[in-house]
Protein backbone atom coordinates (compact mmCIF):
# COMPACT_ATOMS: atom_id res chain seq x y z
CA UNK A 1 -11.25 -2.08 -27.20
CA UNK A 2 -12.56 -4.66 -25.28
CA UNK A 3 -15.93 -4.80 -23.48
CA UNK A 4 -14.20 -4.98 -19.90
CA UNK A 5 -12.12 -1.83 -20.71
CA UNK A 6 -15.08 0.01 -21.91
CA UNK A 7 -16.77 -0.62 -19.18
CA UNK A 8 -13.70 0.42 -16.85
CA UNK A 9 -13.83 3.27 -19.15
CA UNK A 10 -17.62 4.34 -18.50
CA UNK A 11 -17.40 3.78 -14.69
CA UNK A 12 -14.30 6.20 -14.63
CA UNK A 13 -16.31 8.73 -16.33
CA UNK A 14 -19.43 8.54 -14.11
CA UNK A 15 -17.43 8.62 -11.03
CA UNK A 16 -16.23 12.07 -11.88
CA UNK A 17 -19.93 12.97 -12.55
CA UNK A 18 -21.36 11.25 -9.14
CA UNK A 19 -21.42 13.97 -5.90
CA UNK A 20 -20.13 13.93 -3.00
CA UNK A 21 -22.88 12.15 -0.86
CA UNK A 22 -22.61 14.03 2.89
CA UNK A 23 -24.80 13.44 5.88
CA UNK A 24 -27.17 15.69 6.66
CA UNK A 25 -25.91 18.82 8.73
CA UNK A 26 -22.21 17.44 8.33
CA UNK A 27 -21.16 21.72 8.42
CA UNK A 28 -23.28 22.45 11.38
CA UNK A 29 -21.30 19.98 13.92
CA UNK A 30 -17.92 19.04 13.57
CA UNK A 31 -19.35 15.41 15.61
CA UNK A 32 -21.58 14.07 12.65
CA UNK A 33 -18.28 13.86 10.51
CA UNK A 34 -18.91 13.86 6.87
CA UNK A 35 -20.15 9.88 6.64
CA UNK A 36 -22.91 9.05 4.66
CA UNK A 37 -26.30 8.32 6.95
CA UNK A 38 -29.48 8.11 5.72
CA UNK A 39 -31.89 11.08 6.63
CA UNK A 40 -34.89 9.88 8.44
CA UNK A 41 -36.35 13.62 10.14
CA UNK A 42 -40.00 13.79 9.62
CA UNK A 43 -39.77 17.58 8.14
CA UNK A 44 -36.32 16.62 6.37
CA UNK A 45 -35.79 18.20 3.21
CA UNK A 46 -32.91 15.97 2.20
CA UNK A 47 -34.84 12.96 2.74
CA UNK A 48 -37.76 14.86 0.17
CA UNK A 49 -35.11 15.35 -2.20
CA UNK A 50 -35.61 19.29 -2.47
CA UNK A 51 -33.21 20.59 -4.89
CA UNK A 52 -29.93 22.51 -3.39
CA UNK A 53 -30.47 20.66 0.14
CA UNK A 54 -27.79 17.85 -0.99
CA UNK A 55 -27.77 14.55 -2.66
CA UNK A 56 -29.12 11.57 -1.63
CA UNK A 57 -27.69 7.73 -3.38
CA UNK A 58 -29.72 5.96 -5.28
CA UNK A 59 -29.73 3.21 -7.96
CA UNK A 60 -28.81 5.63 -10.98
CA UNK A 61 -25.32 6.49 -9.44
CA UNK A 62 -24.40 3.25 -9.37
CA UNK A 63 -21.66 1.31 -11.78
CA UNK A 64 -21.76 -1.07 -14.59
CA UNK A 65 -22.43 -4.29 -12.57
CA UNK A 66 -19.29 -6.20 -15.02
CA UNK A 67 -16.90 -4.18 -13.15
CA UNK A 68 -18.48 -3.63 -10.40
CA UNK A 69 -15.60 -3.89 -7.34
CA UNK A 70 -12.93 -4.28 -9.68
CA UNK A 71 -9.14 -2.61 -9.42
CA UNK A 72 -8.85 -0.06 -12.07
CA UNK A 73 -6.37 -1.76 -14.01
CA UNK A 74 -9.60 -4.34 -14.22
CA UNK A 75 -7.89 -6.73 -11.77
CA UNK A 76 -9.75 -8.95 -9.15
CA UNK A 77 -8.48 -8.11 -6.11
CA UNK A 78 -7.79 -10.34 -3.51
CA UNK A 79 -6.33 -9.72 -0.21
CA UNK A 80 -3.99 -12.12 1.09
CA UNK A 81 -2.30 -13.00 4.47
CA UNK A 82 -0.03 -15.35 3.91
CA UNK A 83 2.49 -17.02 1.05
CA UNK A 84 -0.14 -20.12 0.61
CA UNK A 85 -2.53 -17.94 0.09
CA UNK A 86 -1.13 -17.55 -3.60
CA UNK A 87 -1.07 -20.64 -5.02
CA UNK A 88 -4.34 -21.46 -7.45
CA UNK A 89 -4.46 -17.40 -8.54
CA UNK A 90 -4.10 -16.64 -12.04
CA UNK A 91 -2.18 -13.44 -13.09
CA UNK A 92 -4.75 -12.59 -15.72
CA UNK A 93 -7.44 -12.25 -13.67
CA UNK A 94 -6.59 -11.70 -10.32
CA UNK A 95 -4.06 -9.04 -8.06
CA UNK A 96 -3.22 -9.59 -4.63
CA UNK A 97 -3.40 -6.63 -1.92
CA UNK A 98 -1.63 -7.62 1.59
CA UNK A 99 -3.53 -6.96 4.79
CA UNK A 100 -2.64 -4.26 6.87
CA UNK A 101 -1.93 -6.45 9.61
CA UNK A 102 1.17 -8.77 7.59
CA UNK A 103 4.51 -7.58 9.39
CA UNK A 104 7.83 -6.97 7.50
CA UNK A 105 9.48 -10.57 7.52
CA UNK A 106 6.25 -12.45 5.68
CA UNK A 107 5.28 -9.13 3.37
CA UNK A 108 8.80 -9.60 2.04
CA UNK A 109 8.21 -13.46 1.51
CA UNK A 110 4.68 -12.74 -0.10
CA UNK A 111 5.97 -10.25 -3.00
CA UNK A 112 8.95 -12.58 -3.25
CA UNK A 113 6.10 -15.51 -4.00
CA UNK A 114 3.83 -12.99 -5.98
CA UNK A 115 7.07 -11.81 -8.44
CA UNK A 116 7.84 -15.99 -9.01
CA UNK A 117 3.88 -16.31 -10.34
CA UNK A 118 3.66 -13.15 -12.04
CA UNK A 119 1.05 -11.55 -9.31
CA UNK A 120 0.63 -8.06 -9.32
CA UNK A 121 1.37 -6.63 -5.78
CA UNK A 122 -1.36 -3.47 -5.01
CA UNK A 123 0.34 -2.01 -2.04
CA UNK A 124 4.48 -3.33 -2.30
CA UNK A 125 6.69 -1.93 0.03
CA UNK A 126 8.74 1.07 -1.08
CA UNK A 127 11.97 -0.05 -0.83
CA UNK A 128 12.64 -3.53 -0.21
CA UNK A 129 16.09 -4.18 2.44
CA UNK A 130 19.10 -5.70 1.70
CA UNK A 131 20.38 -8.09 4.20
CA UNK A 132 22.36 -6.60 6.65
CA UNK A 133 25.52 -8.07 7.55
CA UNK A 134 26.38 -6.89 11.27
C-alpha cells in the first residue's frame, strides 16, 4: 500500500470519527440554519468548551495535510469550463469536475475531450444523446 492510499485511508477513518460541528442554538430557531459560526457570547458555554453543550473545530479534527483537498479516489481535482482547459493535465494526477454553469452543447464536447486524454470526468452526464435526426 502506498503512502498516498494510507493516508486516503486514515482521513476516511477520522471523518467518520469527527462530529457534526452545529452553530450554537441551531434547534432553538429554524433562522440560524445549521451552519457552522463561531460562538462569541460572553456567558457562552460552547465557546468554554463545557462538555455536552456541542463541539467546537479545532486543529485536532483536521486531515493529513498530503491529502488534504483531494478526491477520494486520490485525484486532484480541477474544475474546468471549457475544452482548452484540458490540455497540459495529466490523467495520473489530476480529474476534471465541470462547473455548474457549462450548458449541454460544450459539457458534451468536454467529456468527449476528457475520454480522448484519458481524464476522469467527476460529475458526467447520465445519459449522453444521440443525434436526432428530425
Amino acid at each position: 500500500m502506498s503512502r498516498l492510499e494510507r493516508l486516503l485511508r486514515l482521513r476516511r477513518i477520522l471523518k467518520r470519527k469527527k462530529p457534526e460541528f452545529l452553530r450554537q442554538n441551531w434547534f432553538r430557531f429554524k433562522k440560524l440554519g445549521e451552519k457552522w459560526r463561531r460562538p462569541k457570547g460572553r456567558h457562552s458555554k460552547l465557546r468554554k468548551r463545557i462538555k455536552g453543550k456541542g463541539f467546537v473545530p479545532h486543529p485536532g479534527y483536521g486531515s493529513p495535510k498530503a491529502v488534504r483537498g483531494l478526491h477520494p479516489s486520490g485525484l486532484v481535482e480541477v474544475r474546468v469550463f471549457n475544452p482548452s482547459q484540458l490540455e497540459g493535465l495529466d490523467p495520473k494526477v489530476h480529474a476534471i469536475k465541470i462547473a455548474s454553469t457549462v450548458g449541454r452543447k460544450k459539457r458534451i464536447e468536454i467529456m468527449k475531450k476528457a475520454e480522448e486524454l484519458g481524464l476522469r470526468v467527476l460529475n458526467p452526464l447520465k445519459e449522453v444523446p444521440t443525434e436526432c435526426s428530425s
